[in-house]
Protein backbone atom coordinates (compact mmCIF):
# COMPACT_ATOMS: atom_id res chain seq x y z
CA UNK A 1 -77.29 -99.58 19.62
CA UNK A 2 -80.58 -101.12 20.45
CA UNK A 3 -82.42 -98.01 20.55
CA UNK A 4 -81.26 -97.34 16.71
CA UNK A 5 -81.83 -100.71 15.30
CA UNK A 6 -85.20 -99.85 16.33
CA UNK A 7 -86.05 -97.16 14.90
CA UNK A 8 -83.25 -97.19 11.81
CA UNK A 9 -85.88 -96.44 9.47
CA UNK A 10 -87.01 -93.01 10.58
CA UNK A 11 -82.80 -92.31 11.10
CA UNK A 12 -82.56 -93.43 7.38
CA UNK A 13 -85.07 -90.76 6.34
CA UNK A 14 -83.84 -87.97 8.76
CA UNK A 15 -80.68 -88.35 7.19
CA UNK A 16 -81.76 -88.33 3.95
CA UNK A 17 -83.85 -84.89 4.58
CA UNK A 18 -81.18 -83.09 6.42
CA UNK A 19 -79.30 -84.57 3.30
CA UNK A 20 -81.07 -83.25 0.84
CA UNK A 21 -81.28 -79.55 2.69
CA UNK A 22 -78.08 -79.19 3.20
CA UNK A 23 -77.56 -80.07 -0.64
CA UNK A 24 -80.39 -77.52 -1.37
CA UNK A 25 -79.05 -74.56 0.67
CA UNK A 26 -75.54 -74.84 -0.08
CA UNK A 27 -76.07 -74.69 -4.01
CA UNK A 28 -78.81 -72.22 -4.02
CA UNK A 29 -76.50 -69.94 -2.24
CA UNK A 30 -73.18 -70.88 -4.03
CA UNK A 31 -75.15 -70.13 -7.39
CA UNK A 32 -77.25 -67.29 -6.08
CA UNK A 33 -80.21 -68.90 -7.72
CA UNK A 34 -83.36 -69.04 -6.80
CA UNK A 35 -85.29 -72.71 -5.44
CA UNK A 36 -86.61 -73.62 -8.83
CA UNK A 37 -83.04 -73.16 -10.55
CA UNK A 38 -81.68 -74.90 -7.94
CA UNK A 39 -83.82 -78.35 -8.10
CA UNK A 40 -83.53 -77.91 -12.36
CA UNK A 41 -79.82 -78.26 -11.52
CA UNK A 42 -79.20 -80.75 -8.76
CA UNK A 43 -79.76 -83.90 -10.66
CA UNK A 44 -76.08 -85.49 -9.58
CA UNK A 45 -76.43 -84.39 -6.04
CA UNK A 46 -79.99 -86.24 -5.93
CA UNK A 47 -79.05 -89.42 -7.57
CA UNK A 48 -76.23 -89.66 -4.75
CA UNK A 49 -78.77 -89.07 -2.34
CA UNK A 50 -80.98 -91.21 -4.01
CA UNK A 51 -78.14 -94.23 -3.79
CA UNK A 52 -77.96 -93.33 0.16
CA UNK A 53 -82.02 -93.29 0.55
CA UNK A 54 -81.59 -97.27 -1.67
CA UNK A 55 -79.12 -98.15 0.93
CA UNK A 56 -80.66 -97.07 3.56
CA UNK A 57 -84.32 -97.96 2.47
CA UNK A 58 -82.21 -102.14 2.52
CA UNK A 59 -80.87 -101.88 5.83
CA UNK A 60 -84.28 -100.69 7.04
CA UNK A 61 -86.22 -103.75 5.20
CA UNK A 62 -83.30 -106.24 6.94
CA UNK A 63 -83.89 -104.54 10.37
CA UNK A 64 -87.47 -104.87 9.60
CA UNK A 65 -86.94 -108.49 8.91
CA UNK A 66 -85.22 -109.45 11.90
CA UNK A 67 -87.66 -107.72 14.26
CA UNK A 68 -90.66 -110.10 12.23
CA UNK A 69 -88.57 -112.78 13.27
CA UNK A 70 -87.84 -112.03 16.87
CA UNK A 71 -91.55 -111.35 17.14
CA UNK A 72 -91.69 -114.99 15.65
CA UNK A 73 -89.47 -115.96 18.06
CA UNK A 74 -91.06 -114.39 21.27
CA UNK A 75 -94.52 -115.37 20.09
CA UNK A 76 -93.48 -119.09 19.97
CA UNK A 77 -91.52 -118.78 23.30
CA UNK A 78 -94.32 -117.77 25.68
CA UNK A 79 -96.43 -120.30 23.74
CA UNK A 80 -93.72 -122.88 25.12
CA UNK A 81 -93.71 -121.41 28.56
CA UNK A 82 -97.58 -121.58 28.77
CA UNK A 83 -97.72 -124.96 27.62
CA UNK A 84 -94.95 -125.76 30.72
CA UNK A 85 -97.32 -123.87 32.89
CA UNK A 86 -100.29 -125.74 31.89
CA UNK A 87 -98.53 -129.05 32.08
CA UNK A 88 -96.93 -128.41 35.87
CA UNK A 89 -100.48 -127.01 36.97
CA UNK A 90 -102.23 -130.25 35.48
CA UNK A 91 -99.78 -132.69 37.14
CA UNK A 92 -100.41 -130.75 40.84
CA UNK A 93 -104.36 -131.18 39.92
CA UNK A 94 -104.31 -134.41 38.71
CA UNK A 95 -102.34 -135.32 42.02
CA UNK A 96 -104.38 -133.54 44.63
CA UNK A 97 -107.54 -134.97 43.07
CA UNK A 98 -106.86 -138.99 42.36
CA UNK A 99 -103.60 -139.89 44.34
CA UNK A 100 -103.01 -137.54 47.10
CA UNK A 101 -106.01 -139.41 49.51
CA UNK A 102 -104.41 -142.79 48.85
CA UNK A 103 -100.44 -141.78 48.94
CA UNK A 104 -100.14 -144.06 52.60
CA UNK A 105 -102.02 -146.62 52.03
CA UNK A 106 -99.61 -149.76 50.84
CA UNK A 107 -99.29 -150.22 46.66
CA UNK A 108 -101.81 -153.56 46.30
CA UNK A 109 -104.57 -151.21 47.99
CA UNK A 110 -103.63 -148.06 45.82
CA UNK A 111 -103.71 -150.84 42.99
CA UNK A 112 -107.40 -151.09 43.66
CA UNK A 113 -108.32 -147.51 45.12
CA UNK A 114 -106.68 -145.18 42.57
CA UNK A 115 -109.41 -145.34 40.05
CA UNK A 116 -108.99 -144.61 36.05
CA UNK A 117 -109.20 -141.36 35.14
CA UNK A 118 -108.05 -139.74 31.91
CA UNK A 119 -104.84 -137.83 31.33
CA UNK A 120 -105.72 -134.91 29.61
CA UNK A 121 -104.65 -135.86 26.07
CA UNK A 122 -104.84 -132.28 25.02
CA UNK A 123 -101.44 -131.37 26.61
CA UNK A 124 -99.30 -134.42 25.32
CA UNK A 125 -96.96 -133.67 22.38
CA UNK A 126 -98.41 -129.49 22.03
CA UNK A 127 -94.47 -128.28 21.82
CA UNK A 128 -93.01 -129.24 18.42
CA UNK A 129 -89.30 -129.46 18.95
CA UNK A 130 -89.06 -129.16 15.01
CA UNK A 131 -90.19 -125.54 15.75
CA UNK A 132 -88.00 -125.20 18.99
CA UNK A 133 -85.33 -124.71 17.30
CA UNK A 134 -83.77 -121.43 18.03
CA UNK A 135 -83.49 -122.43 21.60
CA UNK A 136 -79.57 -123.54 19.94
CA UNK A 137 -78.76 -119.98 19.49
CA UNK A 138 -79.36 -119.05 23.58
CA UNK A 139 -76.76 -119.24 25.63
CA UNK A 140 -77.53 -122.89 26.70
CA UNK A 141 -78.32 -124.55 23.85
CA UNK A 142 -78.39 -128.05 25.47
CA UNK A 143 -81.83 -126.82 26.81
CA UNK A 144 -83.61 -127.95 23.85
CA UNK A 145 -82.63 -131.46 24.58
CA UNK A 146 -83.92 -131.16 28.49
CA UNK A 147 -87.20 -129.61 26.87
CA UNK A 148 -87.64 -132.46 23.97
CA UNK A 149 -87.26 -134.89 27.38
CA UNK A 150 -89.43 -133.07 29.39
CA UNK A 151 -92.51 -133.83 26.40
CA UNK A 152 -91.39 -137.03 26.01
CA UNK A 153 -91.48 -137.95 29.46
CA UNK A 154 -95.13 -136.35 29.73
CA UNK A 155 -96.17 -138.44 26.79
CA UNK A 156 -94.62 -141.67 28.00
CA UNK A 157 -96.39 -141.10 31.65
CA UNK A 158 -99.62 -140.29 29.80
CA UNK A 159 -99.84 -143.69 27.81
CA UNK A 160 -99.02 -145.56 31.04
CA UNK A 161 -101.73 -144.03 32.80
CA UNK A 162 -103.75 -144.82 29.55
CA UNK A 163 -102.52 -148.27 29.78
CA UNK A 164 -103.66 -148.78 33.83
CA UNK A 165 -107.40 -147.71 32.82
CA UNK A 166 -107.68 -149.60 30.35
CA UNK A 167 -106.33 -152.69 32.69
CA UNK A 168 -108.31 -150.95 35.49
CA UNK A 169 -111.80 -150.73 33.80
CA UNK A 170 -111.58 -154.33 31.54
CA UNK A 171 -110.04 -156.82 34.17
CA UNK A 172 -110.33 -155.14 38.21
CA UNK A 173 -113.53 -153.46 37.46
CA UNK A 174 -115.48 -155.63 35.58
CA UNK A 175 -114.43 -158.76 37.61
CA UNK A 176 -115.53 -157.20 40.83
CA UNK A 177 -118.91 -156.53 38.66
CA UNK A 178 -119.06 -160.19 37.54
CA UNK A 179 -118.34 -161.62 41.20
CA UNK A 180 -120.92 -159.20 42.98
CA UNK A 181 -118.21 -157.58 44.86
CA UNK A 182 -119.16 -154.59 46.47
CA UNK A 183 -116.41 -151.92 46.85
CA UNK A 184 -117.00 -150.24 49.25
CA UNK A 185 -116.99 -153.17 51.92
CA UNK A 186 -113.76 -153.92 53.50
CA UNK A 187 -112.90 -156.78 50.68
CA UNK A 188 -109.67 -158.86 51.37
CA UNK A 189 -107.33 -157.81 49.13
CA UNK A 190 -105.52 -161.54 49.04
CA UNK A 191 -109.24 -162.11 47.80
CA UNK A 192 -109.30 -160.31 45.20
CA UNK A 193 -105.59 -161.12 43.89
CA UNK A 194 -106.89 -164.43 42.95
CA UNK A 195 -109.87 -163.14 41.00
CA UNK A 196 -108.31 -160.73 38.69
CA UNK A 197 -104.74 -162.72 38.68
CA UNK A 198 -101.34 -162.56 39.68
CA UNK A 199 -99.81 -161.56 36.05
CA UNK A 200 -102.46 -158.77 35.73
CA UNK A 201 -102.27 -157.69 39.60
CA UNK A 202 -98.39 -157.24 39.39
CA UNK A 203 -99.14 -155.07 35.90
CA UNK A 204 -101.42 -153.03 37.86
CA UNK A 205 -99.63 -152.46 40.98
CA UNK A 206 -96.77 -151.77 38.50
CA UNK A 207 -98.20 -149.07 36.23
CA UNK A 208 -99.95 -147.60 40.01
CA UNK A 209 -96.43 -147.37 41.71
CA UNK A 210 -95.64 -145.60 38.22
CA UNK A 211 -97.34 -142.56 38.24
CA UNK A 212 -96.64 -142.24 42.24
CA UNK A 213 -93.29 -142.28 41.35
CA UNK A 214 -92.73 -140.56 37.67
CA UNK A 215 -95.29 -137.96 38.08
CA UNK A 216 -93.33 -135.94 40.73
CA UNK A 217 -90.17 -136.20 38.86
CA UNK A 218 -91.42 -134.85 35.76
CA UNK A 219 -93.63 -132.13 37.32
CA UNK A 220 -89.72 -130.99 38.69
CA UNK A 221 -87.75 -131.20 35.21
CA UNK A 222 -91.06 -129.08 33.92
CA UNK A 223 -90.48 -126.58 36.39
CA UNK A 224 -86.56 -126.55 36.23
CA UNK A 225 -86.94 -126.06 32.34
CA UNK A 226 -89.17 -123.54 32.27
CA UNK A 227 -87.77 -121.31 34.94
CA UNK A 228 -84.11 -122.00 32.76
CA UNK A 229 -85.40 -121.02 29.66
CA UNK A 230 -87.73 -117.81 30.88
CA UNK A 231 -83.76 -116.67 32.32
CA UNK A 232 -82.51 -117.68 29.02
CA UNK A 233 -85.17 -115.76 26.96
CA UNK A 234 -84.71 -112.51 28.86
CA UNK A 235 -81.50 -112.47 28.52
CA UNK A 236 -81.17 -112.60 25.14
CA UNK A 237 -84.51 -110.52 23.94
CA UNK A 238 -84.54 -107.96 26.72
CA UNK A 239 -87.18 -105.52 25.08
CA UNK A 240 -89.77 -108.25 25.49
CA UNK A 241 -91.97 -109.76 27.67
CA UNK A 242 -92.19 -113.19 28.46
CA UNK A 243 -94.62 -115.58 30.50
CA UNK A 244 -93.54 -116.07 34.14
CA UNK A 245 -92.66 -119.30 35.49
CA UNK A 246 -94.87 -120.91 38.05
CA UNK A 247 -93.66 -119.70 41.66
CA UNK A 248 -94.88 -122.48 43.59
CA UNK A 249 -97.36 -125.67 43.02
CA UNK A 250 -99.62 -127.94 45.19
């Protein structure tokens, strides 16, 4: 069935010829006339096989019409699973470069040592669930809610590590600027609690224990969703090819 939805268009013509042949041959020989008799008389026959080639010629323009759409479909799908993959690879890198060297040292030191560093804005809010939509017709169609919280979780992670540079760079840093501290010495870090402030320390340590925490989990419902919906997506448009999912991360 597949392979003629495919190709229904150059069926609807073959029929139509070996239609119009048949028609030819039969009445040329049942009249014993000659070809050009024949077409000068075949003006019922051809307007039924003119109604068949109309019918046809529509179920080839709706065939036509769905396949534009699955291509839709398919296009916007491995746009999704790239954006996944970009997302899970970013979270490993971001990870490996600013957290990994602090991850045992206690939370008031990774407070201070972790320093700001942007979240790539470019990959916050770049799947539009508004567009996501045919995900309902797939066999789990609750997977468009687990996607619309995996991008909503990224977002939410990305303004908190937004918010803890900004704290970072306008109190920590430019306190320890004001008071001559240098960094790199082994500063008390009781010391330095009582220069920046309890209220702003316990925000920082906060939004720091944050993305040591949340970062992880959301690199995991990123990979779970993507690896669901590649299954999903194969399943249902088997003639195409789709992105693979990520086999392992840092």
């Amino acid at each position: 069935m597949d392979i003629i939805n495919r190709n229904i268009s150059r069926i609807s013509w073959l029929v139509l010829g070996f239609y119009l042949a048949a028609t030819v041959m039969v009445f040329a020989d049942d009249q014993k006339k000659n070809i050009v008799e024949v077409f000068n008389s075949l003006g019922g026959f051809i307007s039924a096989g003119g109604a068949i080639a109309a019918i046809l010629t529509v179920l080839a323009m709706v065939q036509s019409r769905r396949e534009d759409k699955e291509q839709d479909i398919v296009k916007y799908s491995n746009y999704v699973l790239f954006m996944l993959d970009r997302q899970i690879r970013y979270i490993s890198m971001f990870g490996e470069i600013n957290l990994k060297k602090h991850e045992h040292r206690s939370l008031n030191v990774k407070a201070y040592s972790v320093l700001a560093t942007t979240f790539d804005p470019s990959l916050v809010n770049v799947i539009k669930i508004e567009e996501s939509m045919f995900l309902l017709s797939l066999d789990r169609p609750e997977l468009i809610a687990q996607l619309d919280e995996t991008q909503r979780d990224y977002c939410s992670i990305a303004s908190q590590i937004e918010k803890r540079n900004k704290i970072y760079l306008a109190n920590y840093q430019a306190i320890i600027h004001e008071n001559e501290i240098d960094i790199g010495s082994n500063v008390n870090v009781a010391e330095i609690n009582e220069l920046v402030g309890q209220p702003l320390v316990n925000e920082l340590m906060l939004l720091t224990s944050q993305m040591y925490e949340m970062l992880p989990l959301i690199q995991q419902h990123l990979i779970s969703v993507q690896h669901d919906l590649y299954s999903l997506l194969q399943a249902k448009y088997p003639r195409y090819k789709f992105l693979s999912p990520v086999s392992n991360v840092a």
